[in-house]
Protein backbone atom coordinates (compact mmCIF):
# COMPACT_ATOMS: atom_id res chain seq x y z
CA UNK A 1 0.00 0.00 0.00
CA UNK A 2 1.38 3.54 -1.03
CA UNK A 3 -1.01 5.54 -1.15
CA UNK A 4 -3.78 6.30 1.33
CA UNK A 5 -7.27 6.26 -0.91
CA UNK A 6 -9.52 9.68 -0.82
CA UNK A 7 -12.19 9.81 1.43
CA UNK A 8 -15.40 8.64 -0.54
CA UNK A 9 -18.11 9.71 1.45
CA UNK A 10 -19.03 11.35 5.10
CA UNK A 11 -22.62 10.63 6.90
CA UNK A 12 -23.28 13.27 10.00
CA UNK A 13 -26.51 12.52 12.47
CA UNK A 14 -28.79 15.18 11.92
CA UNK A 15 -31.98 15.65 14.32
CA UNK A 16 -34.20 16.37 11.87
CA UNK A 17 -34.30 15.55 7.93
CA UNK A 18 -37.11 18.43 7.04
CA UNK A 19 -34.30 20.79 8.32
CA UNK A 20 -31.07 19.63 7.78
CA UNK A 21 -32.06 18.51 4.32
CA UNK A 22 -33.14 21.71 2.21
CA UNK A 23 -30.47 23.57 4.30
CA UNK A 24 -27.58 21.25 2.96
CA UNK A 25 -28.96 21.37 -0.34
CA UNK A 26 -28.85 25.18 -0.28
CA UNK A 27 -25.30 25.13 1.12
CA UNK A 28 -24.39 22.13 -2.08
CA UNK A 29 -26.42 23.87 -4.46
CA UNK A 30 -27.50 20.34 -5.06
CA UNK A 31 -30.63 17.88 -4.52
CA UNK A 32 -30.13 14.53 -2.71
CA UNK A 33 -28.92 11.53 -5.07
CA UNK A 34 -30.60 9.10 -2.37
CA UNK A 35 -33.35 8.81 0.66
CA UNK A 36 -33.48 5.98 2.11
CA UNK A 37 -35.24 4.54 5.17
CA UNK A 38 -33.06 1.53 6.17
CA UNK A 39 -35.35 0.36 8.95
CA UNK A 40 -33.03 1.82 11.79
CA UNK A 41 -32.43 4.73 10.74
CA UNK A 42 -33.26 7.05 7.50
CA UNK A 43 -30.37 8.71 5.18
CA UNK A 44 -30.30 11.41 2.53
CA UNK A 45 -27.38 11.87 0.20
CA UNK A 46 -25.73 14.37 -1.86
CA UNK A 47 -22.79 14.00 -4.43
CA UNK A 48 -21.06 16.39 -4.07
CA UNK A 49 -18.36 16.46 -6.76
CA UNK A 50 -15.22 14.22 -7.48
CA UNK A 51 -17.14 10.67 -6.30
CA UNK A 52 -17.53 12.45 -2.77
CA UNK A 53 -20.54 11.94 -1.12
CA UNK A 54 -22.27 13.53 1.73
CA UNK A 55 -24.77 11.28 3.95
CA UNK A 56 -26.88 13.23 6.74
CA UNK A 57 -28.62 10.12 8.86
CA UNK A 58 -31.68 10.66 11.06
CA UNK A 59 -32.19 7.85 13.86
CA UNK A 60 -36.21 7.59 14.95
CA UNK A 61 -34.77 6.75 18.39
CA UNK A 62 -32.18 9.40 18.53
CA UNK A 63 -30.71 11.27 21.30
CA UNK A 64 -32.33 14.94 21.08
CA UNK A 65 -31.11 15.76 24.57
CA UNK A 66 -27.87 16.60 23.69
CA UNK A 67 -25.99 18.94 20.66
CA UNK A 68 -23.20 18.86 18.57
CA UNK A 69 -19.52 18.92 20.65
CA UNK A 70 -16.56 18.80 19.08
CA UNK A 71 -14.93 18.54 22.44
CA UNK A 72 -16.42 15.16 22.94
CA UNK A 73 -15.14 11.96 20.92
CA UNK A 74 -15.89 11.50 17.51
CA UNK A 75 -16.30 14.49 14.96
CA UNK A 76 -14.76 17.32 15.55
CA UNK A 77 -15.46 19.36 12.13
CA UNK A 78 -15.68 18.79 8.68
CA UNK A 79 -13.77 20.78 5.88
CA UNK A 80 -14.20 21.41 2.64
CA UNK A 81 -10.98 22.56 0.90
CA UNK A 82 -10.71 25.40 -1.38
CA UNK A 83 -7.91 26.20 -3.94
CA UNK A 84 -7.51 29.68 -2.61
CA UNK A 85 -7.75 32.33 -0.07
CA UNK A 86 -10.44 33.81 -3.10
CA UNK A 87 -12.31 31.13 -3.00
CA UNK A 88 -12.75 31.32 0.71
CA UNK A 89 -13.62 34.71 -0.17
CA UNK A 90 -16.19 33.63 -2.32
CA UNK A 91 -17.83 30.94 0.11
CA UNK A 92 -17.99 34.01 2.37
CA UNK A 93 -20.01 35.79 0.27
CA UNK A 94 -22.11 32.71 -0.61
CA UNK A 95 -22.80 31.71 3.42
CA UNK A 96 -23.91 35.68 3.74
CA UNK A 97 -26.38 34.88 0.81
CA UNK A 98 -27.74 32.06 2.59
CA UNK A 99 -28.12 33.52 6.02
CA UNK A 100 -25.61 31.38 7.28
CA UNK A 101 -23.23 32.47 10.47
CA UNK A 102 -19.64 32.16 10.21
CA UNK A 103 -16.39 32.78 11.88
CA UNK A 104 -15.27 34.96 8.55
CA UNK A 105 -12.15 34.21 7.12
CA UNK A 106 -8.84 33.19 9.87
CA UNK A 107 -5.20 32.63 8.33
CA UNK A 108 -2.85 30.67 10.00
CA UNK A 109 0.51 29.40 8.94
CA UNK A 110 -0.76 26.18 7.84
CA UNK A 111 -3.87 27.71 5.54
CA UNK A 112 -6.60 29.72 6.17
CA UNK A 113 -10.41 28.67 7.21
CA UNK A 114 -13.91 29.69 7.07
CA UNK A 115 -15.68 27.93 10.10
CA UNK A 116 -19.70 27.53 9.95
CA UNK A 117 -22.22 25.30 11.66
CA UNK A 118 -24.98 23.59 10.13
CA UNK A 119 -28.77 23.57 11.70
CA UNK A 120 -27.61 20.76 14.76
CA UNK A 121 -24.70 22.71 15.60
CA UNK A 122 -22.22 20.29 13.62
CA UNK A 123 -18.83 22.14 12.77
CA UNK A 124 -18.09 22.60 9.33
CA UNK A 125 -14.96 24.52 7.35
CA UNK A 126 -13.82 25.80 4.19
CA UNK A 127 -10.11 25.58 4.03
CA UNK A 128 -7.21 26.66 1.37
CA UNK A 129 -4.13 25.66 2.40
CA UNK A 130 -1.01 27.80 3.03
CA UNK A 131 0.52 28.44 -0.46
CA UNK A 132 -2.53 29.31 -1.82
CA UNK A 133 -3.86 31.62 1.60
């Protein structure tokens, strides 16, 4: 093995599907590909370029109690990269459009990040990396 393969596909737990759903398709500019109800649980997918998919699950017997921590184990955030600091620029402008809160753009020396949340709180990113911030 010498090389590590891409990451194919990401599934967050949303609480509800008649939220998350149009607001993710917004953010994609995309409809679903796929919903599905499994039996345990129910999933709605979007492709969302290069053979990436995005999978937002919705559990009938879910935990509701508690919200998105990136402290805690598991997820922490989710980023989607961009080729440069203008593109960043241009998600900016695009998150405004949508009504979406964000942390506006923050360089560091290893790239430079737009940080958002989606409706349950789950931490999301748009990143270019340092020789294009």
């Amino acid at each position: 093995m010498t090389t590590f393969p891409a990451v194919s596909h990401v599934a967050v737990t949303v609480t509800d599907l008649a939220v998350s759903v149009p607001w993710y398709a917004a953010l994609f500019g995309v409809e679903p590909v796929l919903d599905e109800d499994t039996g345990p649980f129910r999933h709605v997918v979007f492709a969302i370029g290069d053979g990436q998919l995005f999978g937002l699950h919705a559990f009938p017997d879910g935990d509701r109690t508690t919200g998105f921590d990136e402290r805690r184990r598991g997820l922490d955030h989710i980023a989607f990269g961009c080729a440069d600091r203008a593109g960043l620029a241009r998600w900016q402008d695009r998150l405004d459009e949508l009504g979406v809160r964000h942390g506006g753009i923050v360089g560091a020396h290893y790239g430079s990040g737009l940080s958002f949340r989606d409706p349950d709180g789950i931490a999301l990113e748009f990143f270019a990396p340092p020789a294009a911030a």
